[in-house]
PDB file of N, CA and C in Angstrom:
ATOM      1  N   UNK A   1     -18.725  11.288   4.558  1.00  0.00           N
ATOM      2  CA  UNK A   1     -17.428  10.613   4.577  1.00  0.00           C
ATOM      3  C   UNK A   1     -16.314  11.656   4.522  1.00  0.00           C
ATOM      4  N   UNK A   2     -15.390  11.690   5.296  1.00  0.00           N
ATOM      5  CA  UNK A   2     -14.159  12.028   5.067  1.00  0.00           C
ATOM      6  C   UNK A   2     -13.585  12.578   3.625  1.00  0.00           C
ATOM      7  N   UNK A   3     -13.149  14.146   3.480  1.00  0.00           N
ATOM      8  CA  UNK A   3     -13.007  14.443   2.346  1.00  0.00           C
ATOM      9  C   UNK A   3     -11.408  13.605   1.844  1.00  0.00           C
ATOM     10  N   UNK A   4     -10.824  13.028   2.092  1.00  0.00           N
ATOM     11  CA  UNK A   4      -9.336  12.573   1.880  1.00  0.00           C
ATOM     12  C   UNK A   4      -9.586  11.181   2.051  1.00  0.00           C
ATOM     13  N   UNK A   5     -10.568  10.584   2.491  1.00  0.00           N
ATOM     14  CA  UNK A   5     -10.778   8.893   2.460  1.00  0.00           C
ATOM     15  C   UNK A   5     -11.466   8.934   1.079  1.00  0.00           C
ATOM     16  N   UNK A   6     -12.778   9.998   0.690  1.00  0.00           N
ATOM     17  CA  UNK A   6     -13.404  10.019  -0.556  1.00  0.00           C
ATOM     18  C   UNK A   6     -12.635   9.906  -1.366  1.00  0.00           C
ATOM     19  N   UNK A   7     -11.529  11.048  -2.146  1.00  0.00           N
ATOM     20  CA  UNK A   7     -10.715  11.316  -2.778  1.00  0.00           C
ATOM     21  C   UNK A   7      -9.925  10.413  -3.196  1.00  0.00           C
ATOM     22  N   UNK A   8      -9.241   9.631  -2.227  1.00  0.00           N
ATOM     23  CA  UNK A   8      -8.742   8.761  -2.386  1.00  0.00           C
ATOM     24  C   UNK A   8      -9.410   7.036  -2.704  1.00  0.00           C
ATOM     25  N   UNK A   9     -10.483   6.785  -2.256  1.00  0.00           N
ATOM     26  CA  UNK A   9     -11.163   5.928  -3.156  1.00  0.00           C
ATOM     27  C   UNK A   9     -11.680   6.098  -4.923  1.00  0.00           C
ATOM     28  N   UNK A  10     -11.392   6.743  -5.104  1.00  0.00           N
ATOM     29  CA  UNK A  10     -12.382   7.220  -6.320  1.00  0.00           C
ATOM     30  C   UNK A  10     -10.945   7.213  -7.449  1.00  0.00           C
ATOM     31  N   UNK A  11     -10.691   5.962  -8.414  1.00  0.00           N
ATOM     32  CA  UNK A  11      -9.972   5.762  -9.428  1.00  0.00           C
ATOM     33  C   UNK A  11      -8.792   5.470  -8.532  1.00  0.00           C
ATOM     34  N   UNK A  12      -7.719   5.621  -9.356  1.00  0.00           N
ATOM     35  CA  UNK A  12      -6.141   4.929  -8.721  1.00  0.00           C
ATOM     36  C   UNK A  12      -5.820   6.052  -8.820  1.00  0.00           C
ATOM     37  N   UNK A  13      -4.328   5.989  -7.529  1.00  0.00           N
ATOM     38  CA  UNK A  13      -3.645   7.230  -7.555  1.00  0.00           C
ATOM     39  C   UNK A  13      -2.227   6.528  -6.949  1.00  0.00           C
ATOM     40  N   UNK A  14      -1.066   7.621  -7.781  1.00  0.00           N
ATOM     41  CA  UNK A  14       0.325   7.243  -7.301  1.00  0.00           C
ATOM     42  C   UNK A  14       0.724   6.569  -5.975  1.00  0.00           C
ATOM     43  N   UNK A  15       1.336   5.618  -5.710  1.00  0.00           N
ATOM     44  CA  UNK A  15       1.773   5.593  -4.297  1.00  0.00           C
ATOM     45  C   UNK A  15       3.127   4.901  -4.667  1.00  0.00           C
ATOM     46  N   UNK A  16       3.527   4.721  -3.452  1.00  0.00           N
ATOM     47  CA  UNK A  16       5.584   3.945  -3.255  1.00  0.00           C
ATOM     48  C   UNK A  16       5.149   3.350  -1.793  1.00  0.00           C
ATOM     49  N   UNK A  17       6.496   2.636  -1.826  1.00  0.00           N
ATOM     50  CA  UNK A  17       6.212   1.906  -0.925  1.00  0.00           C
ATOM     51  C   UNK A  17       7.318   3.046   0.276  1.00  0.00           C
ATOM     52  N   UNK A  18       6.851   3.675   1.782  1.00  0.00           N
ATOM     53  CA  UNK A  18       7.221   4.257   2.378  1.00  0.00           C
ATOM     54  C   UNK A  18       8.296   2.990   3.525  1.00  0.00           C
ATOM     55  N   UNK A  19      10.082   3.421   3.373  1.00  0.00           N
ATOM     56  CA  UNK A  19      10.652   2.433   3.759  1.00  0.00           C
ATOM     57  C   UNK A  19      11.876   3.565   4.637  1.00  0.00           C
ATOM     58  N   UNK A  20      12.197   3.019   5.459  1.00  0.00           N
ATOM     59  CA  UNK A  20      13.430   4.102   6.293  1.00  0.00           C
ATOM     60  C   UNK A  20      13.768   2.941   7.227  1.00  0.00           C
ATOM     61  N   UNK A  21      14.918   2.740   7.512  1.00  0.00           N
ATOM     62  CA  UNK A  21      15.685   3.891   6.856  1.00  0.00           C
ATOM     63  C   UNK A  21      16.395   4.373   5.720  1.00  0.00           C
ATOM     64  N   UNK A  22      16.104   3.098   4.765  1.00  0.00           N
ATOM     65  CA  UNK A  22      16.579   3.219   3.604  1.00  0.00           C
ATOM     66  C   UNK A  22      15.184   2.316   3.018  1.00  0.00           C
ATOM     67  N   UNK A  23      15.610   3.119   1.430  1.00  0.00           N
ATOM     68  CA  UNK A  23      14.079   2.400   0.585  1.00  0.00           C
ATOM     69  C   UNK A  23      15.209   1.229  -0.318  1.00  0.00           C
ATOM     70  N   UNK A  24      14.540  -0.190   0.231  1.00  0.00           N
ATOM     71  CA  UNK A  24      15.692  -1.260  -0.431  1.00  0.00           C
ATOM     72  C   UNK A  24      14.652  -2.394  -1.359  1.00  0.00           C
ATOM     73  N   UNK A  25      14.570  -3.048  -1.879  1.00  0.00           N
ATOM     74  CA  UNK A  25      13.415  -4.208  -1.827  1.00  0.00           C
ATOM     75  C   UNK A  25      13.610  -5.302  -0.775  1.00  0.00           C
ATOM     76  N   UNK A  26      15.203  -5.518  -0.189  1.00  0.00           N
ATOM     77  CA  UNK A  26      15.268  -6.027   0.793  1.00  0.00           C
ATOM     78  C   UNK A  26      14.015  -5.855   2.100  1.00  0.00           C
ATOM     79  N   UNK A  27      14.339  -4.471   2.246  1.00  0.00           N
ATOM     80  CA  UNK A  27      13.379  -3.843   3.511  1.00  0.00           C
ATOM     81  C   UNK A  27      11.947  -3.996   3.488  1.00  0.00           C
ATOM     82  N   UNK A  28      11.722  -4.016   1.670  1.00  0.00           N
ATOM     83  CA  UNK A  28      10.315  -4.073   1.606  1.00  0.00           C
ATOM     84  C   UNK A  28       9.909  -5.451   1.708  1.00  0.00           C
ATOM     85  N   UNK A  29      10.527  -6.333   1.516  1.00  0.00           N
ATOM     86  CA  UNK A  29      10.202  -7.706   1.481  1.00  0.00           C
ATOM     87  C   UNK A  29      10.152  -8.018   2.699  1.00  0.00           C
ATOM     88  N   UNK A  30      11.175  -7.529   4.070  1.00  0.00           N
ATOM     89  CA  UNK A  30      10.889  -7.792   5.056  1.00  0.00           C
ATOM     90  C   UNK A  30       9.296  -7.265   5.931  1.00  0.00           C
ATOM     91  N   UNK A  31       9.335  -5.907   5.444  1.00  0.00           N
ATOM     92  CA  UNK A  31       8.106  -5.645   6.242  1.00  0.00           C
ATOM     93  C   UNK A  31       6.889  -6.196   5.775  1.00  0.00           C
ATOM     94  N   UNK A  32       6.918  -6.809   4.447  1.00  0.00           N
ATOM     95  CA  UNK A  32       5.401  -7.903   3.797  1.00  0.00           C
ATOM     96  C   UNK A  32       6.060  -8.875   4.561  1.00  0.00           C
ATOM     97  N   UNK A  33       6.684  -9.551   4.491  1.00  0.00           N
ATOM     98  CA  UNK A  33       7.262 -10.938   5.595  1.00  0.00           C
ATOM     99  C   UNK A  33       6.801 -10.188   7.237  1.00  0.00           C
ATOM    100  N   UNK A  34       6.886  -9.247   7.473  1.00  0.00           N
ATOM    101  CA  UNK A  34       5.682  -8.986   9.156  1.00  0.00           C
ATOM    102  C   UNK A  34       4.643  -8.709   8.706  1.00  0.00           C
ATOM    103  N   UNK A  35       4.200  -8.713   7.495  1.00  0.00           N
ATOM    104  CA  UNK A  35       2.596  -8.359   7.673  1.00  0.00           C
ATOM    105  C   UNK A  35       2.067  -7.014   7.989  1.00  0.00           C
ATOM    106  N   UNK A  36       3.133  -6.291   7.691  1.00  0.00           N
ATOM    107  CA  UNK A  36       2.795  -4.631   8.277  1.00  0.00           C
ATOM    108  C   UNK A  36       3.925  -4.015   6.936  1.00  0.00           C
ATOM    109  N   UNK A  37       3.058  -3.024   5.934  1.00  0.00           N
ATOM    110  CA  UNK A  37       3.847  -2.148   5.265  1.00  0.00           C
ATOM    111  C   UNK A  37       3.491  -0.844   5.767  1.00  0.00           C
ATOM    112  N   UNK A  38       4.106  -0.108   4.996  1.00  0.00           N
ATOM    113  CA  UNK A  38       4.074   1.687   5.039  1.00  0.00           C
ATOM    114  C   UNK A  38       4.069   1.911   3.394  1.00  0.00           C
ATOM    115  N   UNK A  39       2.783   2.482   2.965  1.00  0.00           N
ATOM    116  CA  UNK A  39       2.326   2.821   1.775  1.00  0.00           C
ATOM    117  C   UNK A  39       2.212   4.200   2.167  1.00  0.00           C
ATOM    118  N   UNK A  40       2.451   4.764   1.115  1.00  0.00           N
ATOM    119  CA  UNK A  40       2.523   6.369   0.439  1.00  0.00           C
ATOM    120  C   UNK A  40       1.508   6.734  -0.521  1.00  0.00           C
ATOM    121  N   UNK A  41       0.442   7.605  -0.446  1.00  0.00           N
ATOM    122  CA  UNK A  41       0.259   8.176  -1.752  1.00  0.00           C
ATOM    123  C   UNK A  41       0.274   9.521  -1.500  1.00  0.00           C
ATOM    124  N   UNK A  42       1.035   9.638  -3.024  1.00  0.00           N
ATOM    125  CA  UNK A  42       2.283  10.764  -3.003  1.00  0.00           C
ATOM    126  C   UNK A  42       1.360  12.025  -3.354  1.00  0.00           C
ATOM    127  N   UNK A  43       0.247  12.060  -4.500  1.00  0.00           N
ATOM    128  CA  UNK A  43      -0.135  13.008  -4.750  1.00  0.00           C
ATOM    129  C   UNK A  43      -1.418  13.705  -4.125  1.00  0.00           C
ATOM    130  N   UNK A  44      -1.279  13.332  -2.438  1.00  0.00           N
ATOM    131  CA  UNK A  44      -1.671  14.430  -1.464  1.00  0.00           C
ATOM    132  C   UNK A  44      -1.234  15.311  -1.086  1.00  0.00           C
ATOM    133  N   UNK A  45      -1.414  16.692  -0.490  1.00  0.00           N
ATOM    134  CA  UNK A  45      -0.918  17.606  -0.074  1.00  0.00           C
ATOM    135  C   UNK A  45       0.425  17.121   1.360  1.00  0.00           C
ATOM    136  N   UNK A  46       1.305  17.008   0.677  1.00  0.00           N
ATOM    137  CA  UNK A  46       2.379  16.676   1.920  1.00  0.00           C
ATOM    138  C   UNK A  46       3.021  14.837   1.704  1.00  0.00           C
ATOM    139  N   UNK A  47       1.888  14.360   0.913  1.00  0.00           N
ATOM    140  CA  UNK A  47       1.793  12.659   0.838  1.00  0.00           C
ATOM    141  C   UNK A  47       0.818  12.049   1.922  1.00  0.00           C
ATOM    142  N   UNK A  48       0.390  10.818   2.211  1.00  0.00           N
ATOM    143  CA  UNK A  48      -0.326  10.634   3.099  1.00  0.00           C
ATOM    144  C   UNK A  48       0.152   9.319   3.277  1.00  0.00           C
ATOM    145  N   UNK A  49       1.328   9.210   4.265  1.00  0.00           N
ATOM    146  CA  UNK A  49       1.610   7.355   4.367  1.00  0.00           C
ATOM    147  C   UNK A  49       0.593   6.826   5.668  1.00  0.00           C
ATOM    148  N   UNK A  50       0.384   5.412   5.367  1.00  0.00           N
ATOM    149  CA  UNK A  50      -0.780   4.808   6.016  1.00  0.00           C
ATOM    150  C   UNK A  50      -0.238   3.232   6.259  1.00  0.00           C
ATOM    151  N   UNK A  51      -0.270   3.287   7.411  1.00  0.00           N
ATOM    152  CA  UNK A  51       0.230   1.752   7.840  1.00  0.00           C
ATOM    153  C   UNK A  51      -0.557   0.784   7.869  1.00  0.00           C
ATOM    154  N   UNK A  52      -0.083  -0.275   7.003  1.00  0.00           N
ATOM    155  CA  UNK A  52      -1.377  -1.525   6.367  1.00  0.00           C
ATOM    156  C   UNK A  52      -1.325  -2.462   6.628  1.00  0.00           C
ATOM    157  N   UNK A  53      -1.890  -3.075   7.990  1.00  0.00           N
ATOM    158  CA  UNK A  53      -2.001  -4.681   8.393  1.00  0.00           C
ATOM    159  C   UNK A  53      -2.175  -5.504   6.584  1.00  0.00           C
ATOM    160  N   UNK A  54      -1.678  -6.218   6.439  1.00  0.00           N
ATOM    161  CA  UNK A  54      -1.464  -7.281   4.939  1.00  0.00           C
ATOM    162  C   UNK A  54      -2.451  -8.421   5.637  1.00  0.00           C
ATOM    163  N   UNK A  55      -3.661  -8.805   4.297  1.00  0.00           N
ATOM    164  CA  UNK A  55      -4.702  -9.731   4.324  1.00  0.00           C
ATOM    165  C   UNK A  55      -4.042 -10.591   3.395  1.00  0.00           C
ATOM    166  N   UNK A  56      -3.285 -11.403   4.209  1.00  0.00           N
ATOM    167  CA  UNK A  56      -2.112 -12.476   3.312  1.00  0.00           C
ATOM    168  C   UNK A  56      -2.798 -13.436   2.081  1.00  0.00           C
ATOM    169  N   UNK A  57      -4.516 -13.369   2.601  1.00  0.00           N
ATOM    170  CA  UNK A  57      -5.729 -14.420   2.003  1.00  0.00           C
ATOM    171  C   UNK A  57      -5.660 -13.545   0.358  1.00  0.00           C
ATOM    172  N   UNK A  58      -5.576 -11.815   0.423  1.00  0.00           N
ATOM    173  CA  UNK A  58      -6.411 -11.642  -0.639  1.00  0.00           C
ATOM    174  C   UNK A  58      -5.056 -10.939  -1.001  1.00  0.00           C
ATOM    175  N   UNK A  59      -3.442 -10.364  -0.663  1.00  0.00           N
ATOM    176  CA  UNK A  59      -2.585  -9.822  -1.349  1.00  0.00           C
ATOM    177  C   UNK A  59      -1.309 -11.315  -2.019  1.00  0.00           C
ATOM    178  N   UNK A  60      -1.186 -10.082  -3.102  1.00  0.00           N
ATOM    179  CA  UNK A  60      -0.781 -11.618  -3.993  1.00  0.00           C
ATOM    180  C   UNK A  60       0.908 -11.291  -4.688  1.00  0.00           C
ATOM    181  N   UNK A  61       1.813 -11.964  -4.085  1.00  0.00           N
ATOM    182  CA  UNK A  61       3.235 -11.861  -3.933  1.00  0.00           C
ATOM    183  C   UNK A  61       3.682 -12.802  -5.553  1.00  0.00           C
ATOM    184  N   UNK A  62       2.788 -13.570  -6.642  1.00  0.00           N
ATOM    185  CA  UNK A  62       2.930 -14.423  -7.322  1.00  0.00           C
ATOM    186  C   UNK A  62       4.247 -13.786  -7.988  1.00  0.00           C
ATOM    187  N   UNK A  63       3.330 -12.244  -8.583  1.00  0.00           N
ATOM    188  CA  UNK A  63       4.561 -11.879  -9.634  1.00  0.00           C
ATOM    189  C   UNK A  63       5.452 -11.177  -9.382  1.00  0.00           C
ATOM    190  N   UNK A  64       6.222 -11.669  -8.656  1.00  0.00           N
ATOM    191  CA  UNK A  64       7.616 -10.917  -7.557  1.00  0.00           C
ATOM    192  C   UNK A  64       8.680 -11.881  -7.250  1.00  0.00           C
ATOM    193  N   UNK A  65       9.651 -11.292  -7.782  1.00  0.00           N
ATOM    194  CA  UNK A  65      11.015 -11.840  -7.828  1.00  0.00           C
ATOM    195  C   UNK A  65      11.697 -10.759  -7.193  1.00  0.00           C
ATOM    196  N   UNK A  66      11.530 -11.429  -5.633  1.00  0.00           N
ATOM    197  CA  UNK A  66      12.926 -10.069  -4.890  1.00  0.00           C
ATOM    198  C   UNK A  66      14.063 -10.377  -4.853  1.00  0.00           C
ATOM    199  N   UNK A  67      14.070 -11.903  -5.335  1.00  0.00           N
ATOM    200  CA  UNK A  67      15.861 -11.725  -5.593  1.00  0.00           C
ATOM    201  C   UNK A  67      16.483 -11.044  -6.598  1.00  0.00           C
ATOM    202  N   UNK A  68      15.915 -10.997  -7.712  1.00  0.00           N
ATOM    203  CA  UNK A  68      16.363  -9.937  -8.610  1.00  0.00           C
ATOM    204  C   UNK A  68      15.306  -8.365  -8.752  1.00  0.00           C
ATOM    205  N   UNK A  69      14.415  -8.176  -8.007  1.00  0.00           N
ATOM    206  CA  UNK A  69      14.164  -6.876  -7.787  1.00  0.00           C
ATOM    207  C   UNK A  69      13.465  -6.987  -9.288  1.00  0.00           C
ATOM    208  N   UNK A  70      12.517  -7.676  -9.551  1.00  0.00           N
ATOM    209  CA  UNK A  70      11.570  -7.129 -10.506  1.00  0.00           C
ATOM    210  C   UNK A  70      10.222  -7.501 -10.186  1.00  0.00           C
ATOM    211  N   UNK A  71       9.032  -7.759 -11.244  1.00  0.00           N
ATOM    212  CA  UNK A  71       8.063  -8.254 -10.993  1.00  0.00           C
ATOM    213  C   UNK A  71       7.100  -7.334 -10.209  1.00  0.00           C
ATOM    214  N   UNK A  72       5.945  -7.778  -9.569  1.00  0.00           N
ATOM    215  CA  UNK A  72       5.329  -6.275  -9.278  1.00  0.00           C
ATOM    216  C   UNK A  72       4.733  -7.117  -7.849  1.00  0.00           C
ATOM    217  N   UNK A  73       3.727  -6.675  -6.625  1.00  0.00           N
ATOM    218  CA  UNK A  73       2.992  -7.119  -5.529  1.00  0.00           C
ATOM    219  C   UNK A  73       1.888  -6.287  -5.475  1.00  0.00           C
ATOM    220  N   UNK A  74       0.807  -7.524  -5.158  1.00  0.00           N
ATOM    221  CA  UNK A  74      -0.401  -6.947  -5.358  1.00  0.00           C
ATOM    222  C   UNK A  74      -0.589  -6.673  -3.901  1.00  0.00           C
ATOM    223  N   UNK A  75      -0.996  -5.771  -3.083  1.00  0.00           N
ATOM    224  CA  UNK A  75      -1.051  -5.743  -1.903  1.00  0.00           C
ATOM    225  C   UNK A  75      -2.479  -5.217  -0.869  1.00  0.00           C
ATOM    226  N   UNK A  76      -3.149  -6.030   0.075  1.00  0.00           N
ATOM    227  CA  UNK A  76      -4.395  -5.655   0.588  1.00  0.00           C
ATOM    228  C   UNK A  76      -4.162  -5.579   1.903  1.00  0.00           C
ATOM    229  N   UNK A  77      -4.626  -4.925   2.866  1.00  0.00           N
ATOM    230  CA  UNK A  77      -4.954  -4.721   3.795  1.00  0.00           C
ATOM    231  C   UNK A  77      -5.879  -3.889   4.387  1.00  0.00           C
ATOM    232  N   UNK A  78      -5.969  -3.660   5.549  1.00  0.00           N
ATOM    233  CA  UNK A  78      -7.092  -2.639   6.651  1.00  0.00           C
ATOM    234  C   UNK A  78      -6.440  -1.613   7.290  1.00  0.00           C
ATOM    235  N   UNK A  79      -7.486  -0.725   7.693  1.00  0.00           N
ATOM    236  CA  UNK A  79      -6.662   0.268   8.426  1.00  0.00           C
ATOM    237  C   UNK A  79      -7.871   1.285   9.026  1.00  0.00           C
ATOM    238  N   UNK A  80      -7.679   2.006   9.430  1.00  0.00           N
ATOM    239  CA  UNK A  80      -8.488   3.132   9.962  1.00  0.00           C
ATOM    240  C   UNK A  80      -8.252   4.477   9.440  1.00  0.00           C
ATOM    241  N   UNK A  81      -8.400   5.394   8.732  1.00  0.00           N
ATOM    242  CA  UNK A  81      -7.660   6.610   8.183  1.00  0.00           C
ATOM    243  C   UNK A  81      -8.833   7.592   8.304  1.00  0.00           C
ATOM    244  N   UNK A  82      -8.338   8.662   9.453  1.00  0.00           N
ATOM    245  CA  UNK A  82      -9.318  10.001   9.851  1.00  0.00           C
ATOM    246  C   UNK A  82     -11.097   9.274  10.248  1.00  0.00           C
ATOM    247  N   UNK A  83     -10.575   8.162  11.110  1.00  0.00           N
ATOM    248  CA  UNK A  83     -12.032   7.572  11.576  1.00  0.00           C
ATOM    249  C   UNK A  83     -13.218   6.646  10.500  1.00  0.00           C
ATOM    250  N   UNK A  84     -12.543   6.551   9.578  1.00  0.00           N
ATOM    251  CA  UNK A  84     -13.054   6.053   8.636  1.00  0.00           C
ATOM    252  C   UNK A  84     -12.343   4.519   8.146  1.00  0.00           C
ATOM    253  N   UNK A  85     -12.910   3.074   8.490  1.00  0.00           N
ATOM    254  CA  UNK A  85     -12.627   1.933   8.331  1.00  0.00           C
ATOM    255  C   UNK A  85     -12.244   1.933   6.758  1.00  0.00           C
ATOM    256  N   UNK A  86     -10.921   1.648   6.363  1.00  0.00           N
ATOM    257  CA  UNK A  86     -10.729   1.285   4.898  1.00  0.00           C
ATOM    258  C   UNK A  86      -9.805   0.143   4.279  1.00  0.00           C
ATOM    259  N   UNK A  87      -9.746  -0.248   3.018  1.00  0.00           N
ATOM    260  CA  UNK A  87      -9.112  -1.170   2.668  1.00  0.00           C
ATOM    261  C   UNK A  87      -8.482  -0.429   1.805  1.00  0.00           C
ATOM    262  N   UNK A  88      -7.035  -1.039   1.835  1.00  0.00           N
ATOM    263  CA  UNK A  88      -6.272  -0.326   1.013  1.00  0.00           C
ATOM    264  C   UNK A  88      -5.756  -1.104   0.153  1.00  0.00           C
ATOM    265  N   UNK A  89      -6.213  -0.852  -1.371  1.00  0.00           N
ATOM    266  CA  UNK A  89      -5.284  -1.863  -2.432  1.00  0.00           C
ATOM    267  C   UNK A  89      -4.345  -0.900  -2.865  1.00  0.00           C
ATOM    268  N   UNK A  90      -2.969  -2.157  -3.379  1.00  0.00           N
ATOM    269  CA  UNK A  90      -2.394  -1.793  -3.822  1.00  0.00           C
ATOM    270  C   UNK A  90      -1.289  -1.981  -5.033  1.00  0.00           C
ATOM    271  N   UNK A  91      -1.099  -1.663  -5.910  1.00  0.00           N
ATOM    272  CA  UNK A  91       0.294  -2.691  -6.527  1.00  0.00           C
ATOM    273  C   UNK A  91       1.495  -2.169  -7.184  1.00  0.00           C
ATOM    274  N   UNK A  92       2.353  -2.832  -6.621  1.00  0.00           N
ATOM    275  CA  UNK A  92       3.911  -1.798  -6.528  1.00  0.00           C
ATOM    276  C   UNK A  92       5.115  -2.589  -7.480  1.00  0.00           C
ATOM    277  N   UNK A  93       5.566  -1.721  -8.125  1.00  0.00           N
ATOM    278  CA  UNK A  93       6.349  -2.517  -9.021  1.00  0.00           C
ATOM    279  C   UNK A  93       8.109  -2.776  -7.935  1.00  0.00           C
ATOM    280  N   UNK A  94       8.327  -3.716  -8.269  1.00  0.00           N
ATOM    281  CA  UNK A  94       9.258  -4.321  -7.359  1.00  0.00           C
ATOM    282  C   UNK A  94      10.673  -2.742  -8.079  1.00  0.00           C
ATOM    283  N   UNK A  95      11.015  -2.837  -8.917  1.00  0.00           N
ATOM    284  CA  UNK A  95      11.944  -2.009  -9.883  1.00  0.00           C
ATOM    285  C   UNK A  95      12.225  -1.066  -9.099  1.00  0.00           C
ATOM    286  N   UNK A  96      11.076  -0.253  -8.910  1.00  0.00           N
ATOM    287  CA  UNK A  96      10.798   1.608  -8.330  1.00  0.00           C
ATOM    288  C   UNK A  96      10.319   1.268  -7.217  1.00  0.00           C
ATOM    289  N   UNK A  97       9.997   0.160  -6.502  1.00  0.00           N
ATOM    290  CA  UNK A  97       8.923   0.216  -5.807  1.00  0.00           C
ATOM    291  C   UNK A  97       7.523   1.559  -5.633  1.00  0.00           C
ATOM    292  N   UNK A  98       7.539   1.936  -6.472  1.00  0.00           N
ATOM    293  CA  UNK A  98       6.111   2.370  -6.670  1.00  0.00           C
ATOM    294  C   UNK A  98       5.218   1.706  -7.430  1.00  0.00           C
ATOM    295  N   UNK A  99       3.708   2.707  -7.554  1.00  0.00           N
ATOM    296  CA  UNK A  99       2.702   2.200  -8.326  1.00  0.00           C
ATOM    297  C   UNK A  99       2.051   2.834  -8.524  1.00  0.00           C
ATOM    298  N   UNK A 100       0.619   1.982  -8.309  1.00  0.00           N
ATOM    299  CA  UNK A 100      -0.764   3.060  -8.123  1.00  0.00           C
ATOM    300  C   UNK A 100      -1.666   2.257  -7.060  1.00  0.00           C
ATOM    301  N   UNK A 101      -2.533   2.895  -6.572  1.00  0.00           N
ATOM    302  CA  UNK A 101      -3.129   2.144  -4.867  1.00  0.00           C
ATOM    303  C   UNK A 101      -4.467   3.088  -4.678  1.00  0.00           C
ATOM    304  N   UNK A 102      -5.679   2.203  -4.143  1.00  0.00           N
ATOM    305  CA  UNK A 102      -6.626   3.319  -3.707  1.00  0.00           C
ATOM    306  C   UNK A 102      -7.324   2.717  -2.592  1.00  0.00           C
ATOM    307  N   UNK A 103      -8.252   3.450  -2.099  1.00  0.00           N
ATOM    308  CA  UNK A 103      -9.004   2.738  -0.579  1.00  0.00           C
ATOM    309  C   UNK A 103     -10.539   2.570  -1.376  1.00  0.00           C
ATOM    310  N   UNK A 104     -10.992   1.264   0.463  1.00  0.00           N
ATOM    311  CA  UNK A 104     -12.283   1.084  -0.266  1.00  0.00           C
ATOM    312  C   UNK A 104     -12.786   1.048   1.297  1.00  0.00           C
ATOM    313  N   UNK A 105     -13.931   1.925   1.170  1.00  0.00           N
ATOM    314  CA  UNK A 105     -14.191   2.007   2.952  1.00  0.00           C
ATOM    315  C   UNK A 105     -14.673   0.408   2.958  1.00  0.00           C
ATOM    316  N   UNK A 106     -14.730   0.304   4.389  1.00  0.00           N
ATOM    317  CA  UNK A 106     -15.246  -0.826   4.175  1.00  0.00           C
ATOM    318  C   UNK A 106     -17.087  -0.551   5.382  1.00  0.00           C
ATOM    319  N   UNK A 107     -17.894  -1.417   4.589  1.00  0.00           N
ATOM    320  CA  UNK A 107     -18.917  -0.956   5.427  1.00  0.00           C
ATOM    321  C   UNK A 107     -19.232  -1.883   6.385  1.00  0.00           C
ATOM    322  N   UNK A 108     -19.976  -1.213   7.236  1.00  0.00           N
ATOM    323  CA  UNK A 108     -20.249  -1.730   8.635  1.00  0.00           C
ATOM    324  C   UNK A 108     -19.351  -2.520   9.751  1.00  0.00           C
ATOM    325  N   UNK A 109     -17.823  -1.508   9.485  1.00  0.00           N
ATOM    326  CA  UNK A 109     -16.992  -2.329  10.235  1.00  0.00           C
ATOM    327  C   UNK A 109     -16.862  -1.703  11.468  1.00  0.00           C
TER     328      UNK A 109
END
């Protein structure tokens, strides 16, 4: 497996939510409203943002209040990263929009 898909499955690690042109919760709420975010985790060499089709079935918006910018989003999706099929959880506090987030290959996809 992929030394940076491994790494990154194995316990939680920092991430934010990657937003431009400005980082707003507005912006972030819009791009979960398309079903497509830009997640960050920060403590790779450089960061490593990864664009995440949203599995609307299994990410969970309950405890999120974006009108006042608190509360936190639990967030799932798929992706492909260095040839390697993965799922990416995640959960971001609405405040900072950061968190902590990790992958889970997925097998036989």
């Amino acid at each position: 497996m992929n030394e940076l898909v491994q790494r990154l499955s194995q316990g939680d690690h920092p991430v934010e939510a990657s937003l431009k042109p400005e980082k707003t919760v507005a912006a972030f709420k819009e791009s979960i409203d398309r079903g497509y975010v830009h997640i960050k985790f920060t403590n790779t060499q450089g960061g490593t943002e990864l664009g995440v089709r949203l599995d609307q079935q299994t990410s969970n918006l309950n405890e999120a209040d974006f009108e006042h910018q608190v509360g936190k989003v639990h967030l799932v999706g798929n992706l492909t990263l260095n040839y390697v099929k993965v799922r990416c959880i995640a959960d971001i506090n609405l405040e900072t929009l950061e968190g902590k987030g990790h992958l889970e290959p997925v097998e036989g996809a």
